[in-house]
C-alpha atoms as a PDB file:
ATOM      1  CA  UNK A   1      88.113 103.436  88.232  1.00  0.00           C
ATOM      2  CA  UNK A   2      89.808 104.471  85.369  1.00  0.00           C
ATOM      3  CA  UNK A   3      91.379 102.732  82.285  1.00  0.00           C
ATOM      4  CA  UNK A   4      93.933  99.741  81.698  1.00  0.00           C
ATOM      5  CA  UNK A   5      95.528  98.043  78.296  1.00  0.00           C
ATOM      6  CA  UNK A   6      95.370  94.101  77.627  1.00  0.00           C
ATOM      7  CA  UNK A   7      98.905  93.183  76.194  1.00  0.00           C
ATOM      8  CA  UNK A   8      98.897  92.672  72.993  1.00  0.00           C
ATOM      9  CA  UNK A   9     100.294  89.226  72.955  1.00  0.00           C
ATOM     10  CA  UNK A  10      96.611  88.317  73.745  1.00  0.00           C
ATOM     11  CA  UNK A  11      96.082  87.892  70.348  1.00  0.00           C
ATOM     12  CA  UNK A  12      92.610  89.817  70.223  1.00  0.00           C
ATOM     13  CA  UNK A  13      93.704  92.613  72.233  1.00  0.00           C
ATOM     14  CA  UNK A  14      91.704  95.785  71.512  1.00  0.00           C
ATOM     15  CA  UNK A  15      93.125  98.930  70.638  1.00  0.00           C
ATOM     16  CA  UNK A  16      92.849 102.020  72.993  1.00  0.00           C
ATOM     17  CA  UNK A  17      92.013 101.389  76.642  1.00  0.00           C
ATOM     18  CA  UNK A  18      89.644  99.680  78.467  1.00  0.00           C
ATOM     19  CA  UNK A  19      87.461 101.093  81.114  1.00  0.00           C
ATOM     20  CA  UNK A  20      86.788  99.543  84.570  1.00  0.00           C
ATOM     21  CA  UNK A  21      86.168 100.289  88.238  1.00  0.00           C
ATOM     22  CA  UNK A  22      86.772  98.493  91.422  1.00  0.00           C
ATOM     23  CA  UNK A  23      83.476  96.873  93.471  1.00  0.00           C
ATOM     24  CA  UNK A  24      84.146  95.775  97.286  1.00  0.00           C
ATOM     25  CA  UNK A  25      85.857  96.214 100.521  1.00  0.00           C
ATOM     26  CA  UNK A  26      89.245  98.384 100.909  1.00  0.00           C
ATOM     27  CA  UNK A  27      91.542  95.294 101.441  1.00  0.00           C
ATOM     28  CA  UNK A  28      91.436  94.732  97.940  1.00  0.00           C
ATOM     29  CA  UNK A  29      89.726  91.417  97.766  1.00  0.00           C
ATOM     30  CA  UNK A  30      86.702  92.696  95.778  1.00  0.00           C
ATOM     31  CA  UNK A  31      85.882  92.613  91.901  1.00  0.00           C
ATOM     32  CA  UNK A  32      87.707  94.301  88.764  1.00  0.00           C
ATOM     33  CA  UNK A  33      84.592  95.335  86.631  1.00  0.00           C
ATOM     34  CA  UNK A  34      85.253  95.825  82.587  1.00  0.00           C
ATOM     35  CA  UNK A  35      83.045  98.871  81.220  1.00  0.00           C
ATOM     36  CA  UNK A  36      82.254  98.159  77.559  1.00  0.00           C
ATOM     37  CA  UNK A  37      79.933 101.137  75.866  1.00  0.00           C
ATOM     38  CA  UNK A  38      79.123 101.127  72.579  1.00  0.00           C
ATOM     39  CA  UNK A  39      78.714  97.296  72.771  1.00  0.00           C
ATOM     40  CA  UNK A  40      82.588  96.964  73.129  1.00  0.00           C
ATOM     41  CA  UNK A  41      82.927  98.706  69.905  1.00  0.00           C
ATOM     42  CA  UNK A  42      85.001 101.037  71.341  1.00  0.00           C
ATOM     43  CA  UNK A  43      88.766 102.495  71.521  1.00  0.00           C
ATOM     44  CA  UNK A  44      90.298 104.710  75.198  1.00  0.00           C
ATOM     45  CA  UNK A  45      87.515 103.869  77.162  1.00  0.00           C
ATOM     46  CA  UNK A  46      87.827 106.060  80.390  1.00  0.00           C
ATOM     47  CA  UNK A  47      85.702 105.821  83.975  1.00  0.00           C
ATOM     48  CA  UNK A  48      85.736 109.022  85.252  1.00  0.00           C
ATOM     49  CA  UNK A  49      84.014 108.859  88.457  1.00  0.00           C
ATOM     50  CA  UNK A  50      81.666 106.830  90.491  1.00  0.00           C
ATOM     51  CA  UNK A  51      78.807 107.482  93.024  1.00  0.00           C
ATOM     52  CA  UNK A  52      75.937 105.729  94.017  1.00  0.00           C
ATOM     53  CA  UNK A  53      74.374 103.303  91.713  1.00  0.00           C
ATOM     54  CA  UNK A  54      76.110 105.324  88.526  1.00  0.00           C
ATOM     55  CA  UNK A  55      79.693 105.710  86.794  1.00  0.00           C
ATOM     56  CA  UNK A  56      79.958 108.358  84.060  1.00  0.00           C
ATOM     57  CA  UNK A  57      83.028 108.563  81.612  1.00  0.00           C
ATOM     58  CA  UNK A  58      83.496 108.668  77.836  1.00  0.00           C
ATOM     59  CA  UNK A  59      85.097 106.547  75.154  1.00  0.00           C
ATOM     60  CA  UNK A  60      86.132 107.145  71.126  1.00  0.00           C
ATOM     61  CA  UNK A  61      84.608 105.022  68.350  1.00  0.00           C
ATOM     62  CA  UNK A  62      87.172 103.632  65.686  1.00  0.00           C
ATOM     63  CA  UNK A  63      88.975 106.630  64.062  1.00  0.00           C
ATOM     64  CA  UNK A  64      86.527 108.772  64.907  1.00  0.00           C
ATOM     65  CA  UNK A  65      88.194 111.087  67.763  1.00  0.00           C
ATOM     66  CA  UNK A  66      84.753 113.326  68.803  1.00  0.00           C
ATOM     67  CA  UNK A  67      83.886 111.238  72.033  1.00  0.00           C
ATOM     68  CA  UNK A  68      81.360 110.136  73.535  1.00  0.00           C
ATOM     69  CA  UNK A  69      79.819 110.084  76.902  1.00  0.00           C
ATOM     70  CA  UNK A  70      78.335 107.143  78.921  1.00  0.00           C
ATOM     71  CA  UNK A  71      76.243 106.535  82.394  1.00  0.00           C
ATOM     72  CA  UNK A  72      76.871 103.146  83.748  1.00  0.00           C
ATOM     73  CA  UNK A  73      74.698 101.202  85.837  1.00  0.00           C
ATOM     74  CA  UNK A  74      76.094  99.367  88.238  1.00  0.00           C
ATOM     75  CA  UNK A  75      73.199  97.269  89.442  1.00  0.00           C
ATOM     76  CA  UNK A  76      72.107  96.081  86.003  1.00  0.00           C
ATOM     77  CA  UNK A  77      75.602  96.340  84.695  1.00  0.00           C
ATOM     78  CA  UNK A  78      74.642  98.437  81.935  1.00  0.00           C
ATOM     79  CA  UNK A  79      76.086 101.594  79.714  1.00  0.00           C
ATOM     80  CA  UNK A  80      73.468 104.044  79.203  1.00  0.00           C
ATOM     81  CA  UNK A  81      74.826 106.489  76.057  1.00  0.00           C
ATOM     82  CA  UNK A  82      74.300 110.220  77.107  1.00  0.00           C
ATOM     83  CA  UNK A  83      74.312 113.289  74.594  1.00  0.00           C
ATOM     84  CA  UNK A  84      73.361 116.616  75.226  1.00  0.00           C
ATOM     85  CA  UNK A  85      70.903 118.012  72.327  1.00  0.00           C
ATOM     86  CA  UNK A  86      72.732 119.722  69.611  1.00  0.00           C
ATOM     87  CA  UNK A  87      76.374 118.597  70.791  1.00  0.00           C
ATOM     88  CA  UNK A  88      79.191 116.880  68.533  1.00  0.00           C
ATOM     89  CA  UNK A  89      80.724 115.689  71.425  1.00  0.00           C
ATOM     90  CA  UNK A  90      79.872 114.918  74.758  1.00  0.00           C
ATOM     91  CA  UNK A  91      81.974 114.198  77.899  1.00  0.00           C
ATOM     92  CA  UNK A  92      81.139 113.609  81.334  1.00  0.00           C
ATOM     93  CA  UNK A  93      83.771 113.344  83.810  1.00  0.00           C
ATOM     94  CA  UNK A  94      81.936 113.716  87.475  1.00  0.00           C
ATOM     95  CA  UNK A  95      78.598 112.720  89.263  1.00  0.00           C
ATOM     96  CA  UNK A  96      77.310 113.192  92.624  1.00  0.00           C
ATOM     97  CA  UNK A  97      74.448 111.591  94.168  1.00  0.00           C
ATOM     98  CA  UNK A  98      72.289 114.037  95.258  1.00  0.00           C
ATOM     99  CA  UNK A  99      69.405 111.111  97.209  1.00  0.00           C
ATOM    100  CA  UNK A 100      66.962 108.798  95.995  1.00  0.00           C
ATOM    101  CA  UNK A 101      67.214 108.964  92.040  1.00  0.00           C
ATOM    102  CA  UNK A 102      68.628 112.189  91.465  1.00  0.00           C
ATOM    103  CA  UNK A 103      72.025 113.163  90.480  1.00  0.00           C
ATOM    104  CA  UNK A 104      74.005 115.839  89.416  1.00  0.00           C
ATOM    105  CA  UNK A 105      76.839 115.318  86.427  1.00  0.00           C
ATOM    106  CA  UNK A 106      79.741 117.449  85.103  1.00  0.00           C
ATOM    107  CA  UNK A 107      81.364 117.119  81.572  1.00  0.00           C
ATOM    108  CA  UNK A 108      82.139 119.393  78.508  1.00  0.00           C
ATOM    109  CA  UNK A 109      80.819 119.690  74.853  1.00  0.00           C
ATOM    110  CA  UNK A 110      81.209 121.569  71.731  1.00  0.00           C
ATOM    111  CA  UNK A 111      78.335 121.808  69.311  1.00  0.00           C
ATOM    112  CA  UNK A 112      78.212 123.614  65.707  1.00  0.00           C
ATOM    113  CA  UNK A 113      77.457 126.560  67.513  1.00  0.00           C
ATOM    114  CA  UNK A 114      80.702 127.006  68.846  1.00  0.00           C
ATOM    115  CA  UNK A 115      83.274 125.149  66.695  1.00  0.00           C
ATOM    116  CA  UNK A 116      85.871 123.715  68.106  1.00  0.00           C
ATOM    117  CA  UNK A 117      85.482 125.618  71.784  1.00  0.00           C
ATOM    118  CA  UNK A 118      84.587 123.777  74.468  1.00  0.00           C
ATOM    119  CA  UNK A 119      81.793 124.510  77.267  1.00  0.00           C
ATOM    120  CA  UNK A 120      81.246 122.704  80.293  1.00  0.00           C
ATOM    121  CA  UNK A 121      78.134 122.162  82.150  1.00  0.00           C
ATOM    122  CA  UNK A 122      76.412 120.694  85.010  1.00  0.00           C
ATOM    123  CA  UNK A 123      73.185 118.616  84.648  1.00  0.00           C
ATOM    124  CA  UNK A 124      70.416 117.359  86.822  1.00  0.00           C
ATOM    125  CA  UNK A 125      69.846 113.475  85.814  1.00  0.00           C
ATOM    126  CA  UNK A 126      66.828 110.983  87.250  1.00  0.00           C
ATOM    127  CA  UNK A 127      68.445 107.254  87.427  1.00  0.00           C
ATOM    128  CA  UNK A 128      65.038 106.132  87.421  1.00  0.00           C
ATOM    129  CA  UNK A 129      63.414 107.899  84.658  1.00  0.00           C
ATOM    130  CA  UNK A 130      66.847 107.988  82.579  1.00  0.00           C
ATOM    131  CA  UNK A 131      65.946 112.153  81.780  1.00  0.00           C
ATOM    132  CA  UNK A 132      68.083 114.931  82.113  1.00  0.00           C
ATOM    133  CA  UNK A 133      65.905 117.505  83.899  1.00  0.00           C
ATOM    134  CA  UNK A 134      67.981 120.484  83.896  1.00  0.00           C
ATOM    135  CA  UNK A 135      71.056 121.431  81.810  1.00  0.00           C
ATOM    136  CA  UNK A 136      73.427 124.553  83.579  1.00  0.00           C
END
């Protein structure tokens, strides 16, 4: 998991990184997965961490540096956009699975509350029901 640039000789590269994370055995000879929130519309894509059926990382829009944070599921192959209420950004950069549907993510936010400080927090997350259940 993490990020990787096309080269720009591509002709369409996109700016920024792309996001990705590796599927199959430890010998190497599984699948390179591309993670495109946003609908690609995206710049410095990062995948933070995987576990279980979920990654979580977060990605920049344009010029727009405030971030924003993604859950992406693997089985469907499909970015879920996650926001805490009241933030202006919104980053997640671990998840454990905790059994079954439930998992527990880590990131950071600021909201108007506190300017430009950051706070981190933990959060309780149903993969099935797609709700946050408890924010730490």
């Amino acid at each position: 998991m993490g990020s990787y640039k096309i080269s720009a000789s591509t002709g369409k590269a996109p700016s920024g990184n792309l996001g990705f994370y590796y599927e199959g055995p430890v010998d190497g000879s599984g699948t390179w997965v591309q993670v495109s929130p946003n609908a690609g519309n995206t710049n410095n894509v990062f995948v933070h961490s995987v576990m279980g059926s979920l990654a979580v990382g977060n990605y920049d829009v344009g010029n727009d540096k405030n971030g924003y944070a993604f859950l992406y599921d693997i089985k469907n192959k499909q970015c879920i956009e996650f926001k805490l209420p009241n933030s202006l950004t919104t980053t997640l950069y671990g998840i454990w699975h905790n059994g079954g549907d439930s998992y527990t993510m880590a990131g950071g936010y600021t909201s108007p509350e506190f300017g430009k400080i950051s706070q981190a927090f933990l959060v309780d997350y149903n993969a099935k029901t797609k709700q946050q259940l408890k924010v730490i």
